[in-house]
C-alpha atoms as a PDB file:
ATOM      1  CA  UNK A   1       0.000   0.000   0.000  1.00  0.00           C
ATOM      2  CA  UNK A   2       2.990   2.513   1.146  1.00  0.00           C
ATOM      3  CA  UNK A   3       4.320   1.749  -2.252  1.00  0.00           C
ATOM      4  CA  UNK A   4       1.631   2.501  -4.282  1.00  0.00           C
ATOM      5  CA  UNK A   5       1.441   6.173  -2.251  1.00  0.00           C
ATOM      6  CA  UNK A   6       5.063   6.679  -3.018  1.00  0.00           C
ATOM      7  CA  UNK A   7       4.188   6.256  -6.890  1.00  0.00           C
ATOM      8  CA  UNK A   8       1.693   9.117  -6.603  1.00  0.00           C
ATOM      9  CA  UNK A   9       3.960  11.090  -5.198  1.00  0.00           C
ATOM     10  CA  UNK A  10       7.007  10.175  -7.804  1.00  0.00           C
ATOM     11  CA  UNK A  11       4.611  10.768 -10.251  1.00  0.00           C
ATOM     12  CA  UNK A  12       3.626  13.910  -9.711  1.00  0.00           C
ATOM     13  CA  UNK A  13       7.418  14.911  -8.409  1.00  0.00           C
ATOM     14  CA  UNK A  14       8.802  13.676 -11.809  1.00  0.00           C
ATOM     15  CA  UNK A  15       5.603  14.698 -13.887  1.00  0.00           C
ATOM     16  CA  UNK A  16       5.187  11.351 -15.555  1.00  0.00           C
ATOM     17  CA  UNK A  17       1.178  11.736 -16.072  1.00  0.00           C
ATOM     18  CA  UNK A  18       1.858  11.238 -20.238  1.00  0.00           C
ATOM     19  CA  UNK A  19       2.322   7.614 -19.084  1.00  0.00           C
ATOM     20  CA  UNK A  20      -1.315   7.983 -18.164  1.00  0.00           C
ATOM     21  CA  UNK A  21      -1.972   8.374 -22.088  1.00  0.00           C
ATOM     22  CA  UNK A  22      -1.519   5.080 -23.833  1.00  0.00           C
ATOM     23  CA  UNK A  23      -3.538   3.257 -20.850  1.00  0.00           C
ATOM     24  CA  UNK A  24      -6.613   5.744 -21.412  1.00  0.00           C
ATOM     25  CA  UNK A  25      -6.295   5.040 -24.828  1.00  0.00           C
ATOM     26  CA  UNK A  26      -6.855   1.167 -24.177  1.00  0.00           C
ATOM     27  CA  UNK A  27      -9.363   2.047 -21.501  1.00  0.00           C
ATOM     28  CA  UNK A  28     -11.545   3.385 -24.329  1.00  0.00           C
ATOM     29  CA  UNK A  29     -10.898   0.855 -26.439  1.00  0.00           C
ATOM     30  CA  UNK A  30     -11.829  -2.215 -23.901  1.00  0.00           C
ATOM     31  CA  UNK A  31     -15.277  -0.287 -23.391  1.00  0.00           C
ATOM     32  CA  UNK A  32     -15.707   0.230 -26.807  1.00  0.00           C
ATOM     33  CA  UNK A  33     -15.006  -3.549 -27.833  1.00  0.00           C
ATOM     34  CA  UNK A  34     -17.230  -4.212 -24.659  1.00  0.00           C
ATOM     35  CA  UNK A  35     -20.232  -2.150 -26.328  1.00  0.00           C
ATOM     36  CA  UNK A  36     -20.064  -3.440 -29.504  1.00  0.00           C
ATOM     37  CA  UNK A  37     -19.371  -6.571 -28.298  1.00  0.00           C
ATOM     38  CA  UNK A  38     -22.659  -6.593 -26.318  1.00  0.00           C
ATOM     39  CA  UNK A  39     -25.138  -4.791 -29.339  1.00  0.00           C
ATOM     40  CA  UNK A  40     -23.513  -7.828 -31.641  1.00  0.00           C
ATOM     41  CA  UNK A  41     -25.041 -10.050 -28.435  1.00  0.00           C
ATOM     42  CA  UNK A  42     -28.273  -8.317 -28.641  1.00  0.00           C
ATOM     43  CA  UNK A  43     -28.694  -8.408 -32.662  1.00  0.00           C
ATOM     44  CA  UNK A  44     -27.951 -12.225 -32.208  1.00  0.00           C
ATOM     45  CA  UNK A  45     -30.551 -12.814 -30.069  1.00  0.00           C
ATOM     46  CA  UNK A  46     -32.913 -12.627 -33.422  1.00  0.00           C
ATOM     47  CA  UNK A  47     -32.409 -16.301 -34.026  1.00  0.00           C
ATOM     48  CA  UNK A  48     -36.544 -16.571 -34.716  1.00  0.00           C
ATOM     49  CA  UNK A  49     -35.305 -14.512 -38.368  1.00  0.00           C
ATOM     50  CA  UNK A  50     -33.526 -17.659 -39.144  1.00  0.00           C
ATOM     51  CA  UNK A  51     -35.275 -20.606 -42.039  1.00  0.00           C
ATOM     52  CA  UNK A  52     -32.889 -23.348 -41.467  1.00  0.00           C
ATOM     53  CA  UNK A  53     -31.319 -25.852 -39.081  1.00  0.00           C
ATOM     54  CA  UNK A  54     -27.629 -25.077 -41.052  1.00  0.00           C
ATOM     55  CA  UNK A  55     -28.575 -21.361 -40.054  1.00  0.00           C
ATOM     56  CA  UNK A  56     -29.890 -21.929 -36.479  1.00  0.00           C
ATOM     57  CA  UNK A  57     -26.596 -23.806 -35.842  1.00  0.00           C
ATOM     58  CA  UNK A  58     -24.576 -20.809 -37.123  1.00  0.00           C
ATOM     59  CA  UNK A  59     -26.606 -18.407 -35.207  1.00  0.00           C
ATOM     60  CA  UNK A  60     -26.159 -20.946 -32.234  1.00  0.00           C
ATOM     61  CA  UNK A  61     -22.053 -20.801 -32.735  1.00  0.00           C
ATOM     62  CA  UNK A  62     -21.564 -17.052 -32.866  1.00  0.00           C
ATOM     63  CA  UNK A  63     -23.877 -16.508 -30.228  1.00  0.00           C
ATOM     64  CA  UNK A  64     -21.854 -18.710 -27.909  1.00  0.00           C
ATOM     65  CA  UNK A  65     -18.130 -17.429 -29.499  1.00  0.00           C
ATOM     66  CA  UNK A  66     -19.360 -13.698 -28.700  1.00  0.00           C
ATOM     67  CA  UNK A  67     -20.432 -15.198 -25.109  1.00  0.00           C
ATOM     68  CA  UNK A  68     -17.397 -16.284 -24.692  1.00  0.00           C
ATOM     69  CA  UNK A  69     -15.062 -13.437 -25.947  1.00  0.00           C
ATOM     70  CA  UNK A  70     -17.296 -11.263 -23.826  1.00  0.00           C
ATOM     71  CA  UNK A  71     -16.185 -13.487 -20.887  1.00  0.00           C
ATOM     72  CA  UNK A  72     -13.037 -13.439 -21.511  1.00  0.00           C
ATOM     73  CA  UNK A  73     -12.029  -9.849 -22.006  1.00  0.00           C
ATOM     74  CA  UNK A  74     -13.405  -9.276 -18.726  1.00  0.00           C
ATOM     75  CA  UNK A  75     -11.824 -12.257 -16.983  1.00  0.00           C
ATOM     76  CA  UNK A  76      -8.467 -11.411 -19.177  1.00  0.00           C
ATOM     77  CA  UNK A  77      -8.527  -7.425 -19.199  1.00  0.00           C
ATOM     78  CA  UNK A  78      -6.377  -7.630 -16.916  1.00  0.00           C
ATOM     79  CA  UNK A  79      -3.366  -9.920 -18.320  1.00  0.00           C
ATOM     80  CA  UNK A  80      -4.760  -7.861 -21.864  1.00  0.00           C
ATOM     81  CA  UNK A  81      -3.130  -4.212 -19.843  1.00  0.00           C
ATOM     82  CA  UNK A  82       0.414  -6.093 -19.128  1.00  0.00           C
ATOM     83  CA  UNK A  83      -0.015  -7.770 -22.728  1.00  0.00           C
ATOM     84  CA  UNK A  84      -0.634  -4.755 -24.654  1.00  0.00           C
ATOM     85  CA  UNK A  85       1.239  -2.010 -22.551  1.00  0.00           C
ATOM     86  CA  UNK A  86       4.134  -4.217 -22.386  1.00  0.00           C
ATOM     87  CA  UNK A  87       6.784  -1.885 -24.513  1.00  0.00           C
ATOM     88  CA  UNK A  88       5.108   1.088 -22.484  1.00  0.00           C
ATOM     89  CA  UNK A  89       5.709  -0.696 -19.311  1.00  0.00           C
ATOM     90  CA  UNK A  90       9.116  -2.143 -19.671  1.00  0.00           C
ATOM     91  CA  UNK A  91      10.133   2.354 -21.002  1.00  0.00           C
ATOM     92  CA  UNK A  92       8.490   3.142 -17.893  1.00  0.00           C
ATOM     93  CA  UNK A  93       9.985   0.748 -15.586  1.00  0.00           C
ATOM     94  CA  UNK A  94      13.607   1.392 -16.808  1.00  0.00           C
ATOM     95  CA  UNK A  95      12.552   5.290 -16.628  1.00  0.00           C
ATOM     96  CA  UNK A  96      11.576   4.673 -12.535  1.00  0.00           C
ATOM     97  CA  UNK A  97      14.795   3.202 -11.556  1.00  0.00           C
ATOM     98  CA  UNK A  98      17.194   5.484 -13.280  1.00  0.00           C
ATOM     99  CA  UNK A  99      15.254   8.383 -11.216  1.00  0.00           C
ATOM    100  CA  UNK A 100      15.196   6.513  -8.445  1.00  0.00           C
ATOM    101  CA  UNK A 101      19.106   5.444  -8.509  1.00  0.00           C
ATOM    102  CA  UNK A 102      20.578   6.848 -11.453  1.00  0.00           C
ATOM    103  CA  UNK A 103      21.344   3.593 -12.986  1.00  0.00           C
ATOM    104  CA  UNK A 104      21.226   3.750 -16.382  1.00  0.00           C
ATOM    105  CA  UNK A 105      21.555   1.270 -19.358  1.00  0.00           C
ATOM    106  CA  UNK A 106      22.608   1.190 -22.666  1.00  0.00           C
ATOM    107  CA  UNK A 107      21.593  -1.951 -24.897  1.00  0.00           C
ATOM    108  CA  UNK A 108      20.719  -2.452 -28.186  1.00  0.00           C
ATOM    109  CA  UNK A 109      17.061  -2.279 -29.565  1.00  0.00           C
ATOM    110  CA  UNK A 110      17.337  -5.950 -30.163  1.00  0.00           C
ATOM    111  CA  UNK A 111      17.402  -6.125 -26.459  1.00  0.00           C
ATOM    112  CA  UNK A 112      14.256  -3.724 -25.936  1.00  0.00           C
ATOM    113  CA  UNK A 113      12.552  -6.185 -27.580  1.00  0.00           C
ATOM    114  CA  UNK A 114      13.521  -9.295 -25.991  1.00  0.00           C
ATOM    115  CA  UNK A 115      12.362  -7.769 -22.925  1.00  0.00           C
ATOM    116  CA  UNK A 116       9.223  -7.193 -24.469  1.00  0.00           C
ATOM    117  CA  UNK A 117       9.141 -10.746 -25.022  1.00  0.00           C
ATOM    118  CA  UNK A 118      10.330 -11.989 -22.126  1.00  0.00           C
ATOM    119  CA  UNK A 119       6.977  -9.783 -20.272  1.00  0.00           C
ATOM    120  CA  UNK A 120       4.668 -11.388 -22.702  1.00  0.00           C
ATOM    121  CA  UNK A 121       5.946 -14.721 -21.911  1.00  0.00           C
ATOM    122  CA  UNK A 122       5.399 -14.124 -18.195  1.00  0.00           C
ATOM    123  CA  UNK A 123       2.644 -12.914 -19.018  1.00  0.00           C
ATOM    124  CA  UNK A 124       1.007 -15.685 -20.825  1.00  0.00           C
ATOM    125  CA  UNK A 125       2.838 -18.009 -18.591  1.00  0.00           C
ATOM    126  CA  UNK A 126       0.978 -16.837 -15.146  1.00  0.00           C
ATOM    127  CA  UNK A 127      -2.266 -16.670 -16.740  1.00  0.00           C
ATOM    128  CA  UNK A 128      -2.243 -20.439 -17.692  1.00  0.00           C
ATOM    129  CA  UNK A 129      -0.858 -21.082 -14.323  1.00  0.00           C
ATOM    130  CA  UNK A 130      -3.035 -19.097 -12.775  1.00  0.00           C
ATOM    131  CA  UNK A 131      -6.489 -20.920 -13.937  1.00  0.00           C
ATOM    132  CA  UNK A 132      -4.909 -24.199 -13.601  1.00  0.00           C
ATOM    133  CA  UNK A 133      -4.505 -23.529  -9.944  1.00  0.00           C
ATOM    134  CA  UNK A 134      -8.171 -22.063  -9.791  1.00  0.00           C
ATOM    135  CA  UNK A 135      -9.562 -25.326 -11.552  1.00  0.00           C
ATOM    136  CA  UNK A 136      -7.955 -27.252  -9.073  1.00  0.00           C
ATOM    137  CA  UNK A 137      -9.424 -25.228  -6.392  1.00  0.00           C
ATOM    138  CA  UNK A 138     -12.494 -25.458  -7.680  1.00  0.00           C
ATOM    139  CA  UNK A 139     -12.377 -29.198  -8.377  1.00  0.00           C
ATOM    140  CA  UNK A 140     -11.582 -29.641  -4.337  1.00  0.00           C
ATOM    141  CA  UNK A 141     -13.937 -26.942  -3.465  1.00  0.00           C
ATOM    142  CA  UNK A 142     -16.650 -29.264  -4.902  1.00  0.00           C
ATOM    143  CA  UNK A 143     -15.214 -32.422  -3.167  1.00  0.00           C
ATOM    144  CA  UNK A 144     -14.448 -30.860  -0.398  1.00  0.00           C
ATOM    145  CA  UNK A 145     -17.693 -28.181   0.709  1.00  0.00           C
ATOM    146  CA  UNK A 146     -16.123 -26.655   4.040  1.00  0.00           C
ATOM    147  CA  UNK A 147     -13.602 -24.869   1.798  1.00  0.00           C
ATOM    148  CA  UNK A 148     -15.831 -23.403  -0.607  1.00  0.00           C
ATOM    149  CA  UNK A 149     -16.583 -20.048   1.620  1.00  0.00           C
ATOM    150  CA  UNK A 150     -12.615 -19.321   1.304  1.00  0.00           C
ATOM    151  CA  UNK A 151     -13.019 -19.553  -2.135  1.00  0.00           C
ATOM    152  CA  UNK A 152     -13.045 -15.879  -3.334  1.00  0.00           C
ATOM    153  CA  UNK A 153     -10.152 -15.009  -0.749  1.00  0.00           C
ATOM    154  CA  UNK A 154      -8.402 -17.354  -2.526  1.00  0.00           C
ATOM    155  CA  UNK A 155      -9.232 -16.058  -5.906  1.00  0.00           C
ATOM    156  CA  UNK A 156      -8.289 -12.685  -5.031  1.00  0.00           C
ATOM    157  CA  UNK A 157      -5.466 -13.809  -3.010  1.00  0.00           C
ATOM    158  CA  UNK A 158      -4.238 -16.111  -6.582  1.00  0.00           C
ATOM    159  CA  UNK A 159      -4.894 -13.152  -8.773  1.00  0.00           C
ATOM    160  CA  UNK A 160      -2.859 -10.875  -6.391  1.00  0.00           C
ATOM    161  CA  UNK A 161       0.173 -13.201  -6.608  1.00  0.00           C
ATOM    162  CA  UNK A 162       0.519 -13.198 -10.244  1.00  0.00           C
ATOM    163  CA  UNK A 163      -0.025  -9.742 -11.156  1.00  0.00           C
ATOM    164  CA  UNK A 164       2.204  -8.825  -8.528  1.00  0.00           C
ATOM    165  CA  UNK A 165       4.393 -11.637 -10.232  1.00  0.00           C
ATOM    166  CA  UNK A 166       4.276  -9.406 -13.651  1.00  0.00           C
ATOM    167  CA  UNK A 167       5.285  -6.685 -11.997  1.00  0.00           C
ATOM    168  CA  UNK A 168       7.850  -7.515 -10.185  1.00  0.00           C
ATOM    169  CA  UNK A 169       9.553  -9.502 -12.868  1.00  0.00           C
ATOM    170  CA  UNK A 170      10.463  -6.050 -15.262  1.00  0.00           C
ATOM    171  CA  UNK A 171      13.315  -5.431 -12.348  1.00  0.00           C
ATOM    172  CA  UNK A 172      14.738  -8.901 -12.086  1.00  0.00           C
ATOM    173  CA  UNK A 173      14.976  -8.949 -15.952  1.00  0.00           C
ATOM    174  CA  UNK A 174      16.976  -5.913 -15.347  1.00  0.00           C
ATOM    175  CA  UNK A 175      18.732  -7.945 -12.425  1.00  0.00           C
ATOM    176  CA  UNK A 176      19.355 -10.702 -15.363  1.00  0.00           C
ATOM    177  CA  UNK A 177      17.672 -13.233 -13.481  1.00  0.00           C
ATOM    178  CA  UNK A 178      15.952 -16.031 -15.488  1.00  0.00           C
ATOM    179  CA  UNK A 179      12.152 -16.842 -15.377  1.00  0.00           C
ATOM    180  CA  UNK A 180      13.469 -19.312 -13.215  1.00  0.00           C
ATOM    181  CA  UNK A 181      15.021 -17.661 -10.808  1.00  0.00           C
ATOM    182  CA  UNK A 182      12.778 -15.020 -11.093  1.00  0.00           C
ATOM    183  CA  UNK A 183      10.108 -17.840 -10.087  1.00  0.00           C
ATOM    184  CA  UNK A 184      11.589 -18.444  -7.170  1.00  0.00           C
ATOM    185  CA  UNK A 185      12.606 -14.903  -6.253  1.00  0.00           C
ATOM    186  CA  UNK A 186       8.698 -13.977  -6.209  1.00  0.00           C
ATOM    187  CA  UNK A 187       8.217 -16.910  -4.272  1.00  0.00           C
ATOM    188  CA  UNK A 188      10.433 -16.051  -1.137  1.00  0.00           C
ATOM    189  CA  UNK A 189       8.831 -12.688  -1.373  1.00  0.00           C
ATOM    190  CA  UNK A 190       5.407 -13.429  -2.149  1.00  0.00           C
ATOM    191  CA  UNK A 191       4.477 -10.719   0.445  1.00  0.00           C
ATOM    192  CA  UNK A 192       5.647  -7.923  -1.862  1.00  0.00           C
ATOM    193  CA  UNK A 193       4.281  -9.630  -4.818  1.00  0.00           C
ATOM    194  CA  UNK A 194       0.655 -10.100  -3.205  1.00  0.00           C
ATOM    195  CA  UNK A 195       0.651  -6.550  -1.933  1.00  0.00           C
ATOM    196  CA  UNK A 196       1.583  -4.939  -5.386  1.00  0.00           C
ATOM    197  CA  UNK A 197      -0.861  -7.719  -7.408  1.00  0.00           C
ATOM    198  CA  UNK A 198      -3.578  -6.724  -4.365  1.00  0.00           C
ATOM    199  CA  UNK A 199      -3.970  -3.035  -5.078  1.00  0.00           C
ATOM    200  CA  UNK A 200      -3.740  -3.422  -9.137  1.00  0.00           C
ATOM    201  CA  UNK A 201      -6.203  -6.210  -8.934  1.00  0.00           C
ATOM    202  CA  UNK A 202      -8.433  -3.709  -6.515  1.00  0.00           C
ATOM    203  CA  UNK A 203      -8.322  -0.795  -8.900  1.00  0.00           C
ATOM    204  CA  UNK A 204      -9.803  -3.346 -11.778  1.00  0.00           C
ATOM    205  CA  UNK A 205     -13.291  -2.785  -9.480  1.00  0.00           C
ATOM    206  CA  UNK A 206     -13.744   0.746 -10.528  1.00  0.00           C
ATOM    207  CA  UNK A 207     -16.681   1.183 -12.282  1.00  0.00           C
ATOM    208  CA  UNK A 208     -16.400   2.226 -16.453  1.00  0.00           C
ATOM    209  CA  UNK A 209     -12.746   0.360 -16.784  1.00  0.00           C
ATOM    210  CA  UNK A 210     -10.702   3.570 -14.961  1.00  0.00           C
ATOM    211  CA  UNK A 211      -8.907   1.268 -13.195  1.00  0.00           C
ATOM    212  CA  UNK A 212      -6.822   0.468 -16.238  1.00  0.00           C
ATOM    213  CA  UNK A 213      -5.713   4.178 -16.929  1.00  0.00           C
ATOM    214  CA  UNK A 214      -3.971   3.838 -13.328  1.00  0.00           C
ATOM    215  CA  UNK A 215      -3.575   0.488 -12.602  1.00  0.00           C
ATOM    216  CA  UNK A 216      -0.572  -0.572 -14.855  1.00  0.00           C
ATOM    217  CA  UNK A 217       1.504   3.170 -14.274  1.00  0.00           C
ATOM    218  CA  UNK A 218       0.661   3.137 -10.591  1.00  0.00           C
ATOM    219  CA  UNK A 219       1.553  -1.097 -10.757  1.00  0.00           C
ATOM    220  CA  UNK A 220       5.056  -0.855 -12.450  1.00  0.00           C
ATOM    221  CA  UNK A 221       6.201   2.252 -10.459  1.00  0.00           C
ATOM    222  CA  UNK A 222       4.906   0.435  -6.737  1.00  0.00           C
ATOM    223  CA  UNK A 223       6.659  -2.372  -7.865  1.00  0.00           C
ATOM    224  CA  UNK A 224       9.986  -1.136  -8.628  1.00  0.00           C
ATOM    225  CA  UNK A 225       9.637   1.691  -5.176  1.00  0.00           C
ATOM    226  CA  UNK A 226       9.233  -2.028  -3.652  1.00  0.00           C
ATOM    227  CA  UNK A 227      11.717  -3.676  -5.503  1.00  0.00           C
ATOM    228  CA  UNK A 228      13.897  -1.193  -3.798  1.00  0.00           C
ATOM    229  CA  UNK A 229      13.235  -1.185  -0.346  1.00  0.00           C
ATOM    230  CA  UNK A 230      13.683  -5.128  -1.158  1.00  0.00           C
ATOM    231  CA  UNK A 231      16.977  -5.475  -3.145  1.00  0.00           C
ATOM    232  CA  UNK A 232      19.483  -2.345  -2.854  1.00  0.00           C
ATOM    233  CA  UNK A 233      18.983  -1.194  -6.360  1.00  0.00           C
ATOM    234  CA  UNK A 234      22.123   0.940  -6.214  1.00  0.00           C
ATOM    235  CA  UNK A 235      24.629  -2.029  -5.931  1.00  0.00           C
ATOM    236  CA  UNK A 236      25.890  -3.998  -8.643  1.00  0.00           C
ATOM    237  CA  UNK A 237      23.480  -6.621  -9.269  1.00  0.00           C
ATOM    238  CA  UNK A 238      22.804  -6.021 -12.719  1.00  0.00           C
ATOM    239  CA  UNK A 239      24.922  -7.011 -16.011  1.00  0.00           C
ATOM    240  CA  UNK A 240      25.924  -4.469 -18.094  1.00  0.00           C
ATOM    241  CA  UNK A 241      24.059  -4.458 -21.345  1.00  0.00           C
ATOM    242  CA  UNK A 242      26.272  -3.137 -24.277  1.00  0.00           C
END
């Protein structure tokens, strides 16, 4: 939580609000996608227009693949920020730590986007991960009923883990640790990554989609203010890039 206070304020000291731009942008465009999304919903719901079983079927199909992509964007809106901001995000990142400790890096644009890569692969990577270990739950919650009432705790607490994950992980490329080891680095401090993933996840609940114009800015700077009080930035810990 302190983190995500000290972004406000490193924001406004360091008048970074253009970063605000490209996630407004995408803010519009989820809510647009989700309108027409939903009138292409509505218009489908005319199935009685339809003379044939071939064309019921169809109607059937696209009725249940706009159901579904409907679903999904909201379920995935959040992975679709880190996805889609990446290049943003990883600028941004690299921007927070050289105010906060003057490091700075020189590397080759091949290397910008490997990075970029490297965040969609996480990315991707915790998402799947993510609803496997939800599916699980879910399986036990049904086998096992006392459980069930800790069920969206555990959601939330799941969710929280792996977008703090995301987060965290654009430093410890920086640190050149591997997935791997950046696995396990989130894992001994889960605490940081669960309180960074908690207030981006929280922000999500804002009505209209504004929490993704300050989710992922807010998000990347809280997590690299955290990565800080964590790991002394300042030493040498990171491999030159040339």
């Amino acid at each position: 939580m302190t983190s995500y206070i000290d972004a406000v304020k490193f924001i406004a000291d360091n008048r970074l609000w253009h970063y605000f731009i490209p996630p407004l942008l995408l803010s519009a465009l989820i809510l647009w996608g989700g309108y027409a999304l939903e009138n292409s919903l509505k218009i489908s719901d005319s199935i009685k227009d339809v003379s044939t079983i071939r064309e019921l079927m169809g109607e059937m199909v696209r009725y249940f693949l706009l159901s579904s992509i409907v679903v999904l964007a909201y379920e995935f809106r959040k992975y679709m920020v880190f996805i889609l901001l990446s290049p943003m995000l990883t600028s941004l990142s690299l921007k927070t730590e050289k105010l906060i400790t003057g490091n700075t890096y020189t590397f080759t644009r091949q290397q910008y986007w490997s990075d970029i890569r490297r965040a969609l692969r996480i990315a991707t990577g915790n998402l799947i991960v993510q609803y496997l270990i939800l599916a699980v739950w879910f399986i036990l919650a049904t086998l096992i009923p006392s459980i069930k009432p800790a069920t969206t705790v555990f959601i939330f607490i799941v969710y929280s883990y792996f977008y703090g994950f995301c987060l965290i992980d654009y430093v410890n490329e920086r640190r050149r640790l591997n997935i791997e080891q950046s696995v396990k680095f989130v894992r001994e401090n889960a605490g940081l990554a669960i309180g960074s993933g908690l207030i981006f996840s929280g922000m999500f609940f804002i009505p209209y989609d504004i929490g993704v114009i300050f989710a992922p800015v807010l998000g990347i700077i809280a997590g690299c203010i955290g990565m800080h009080k964590v790991v002394d930035l300042n030493k040498t810990v990171y491999a030159v890039r040339k």
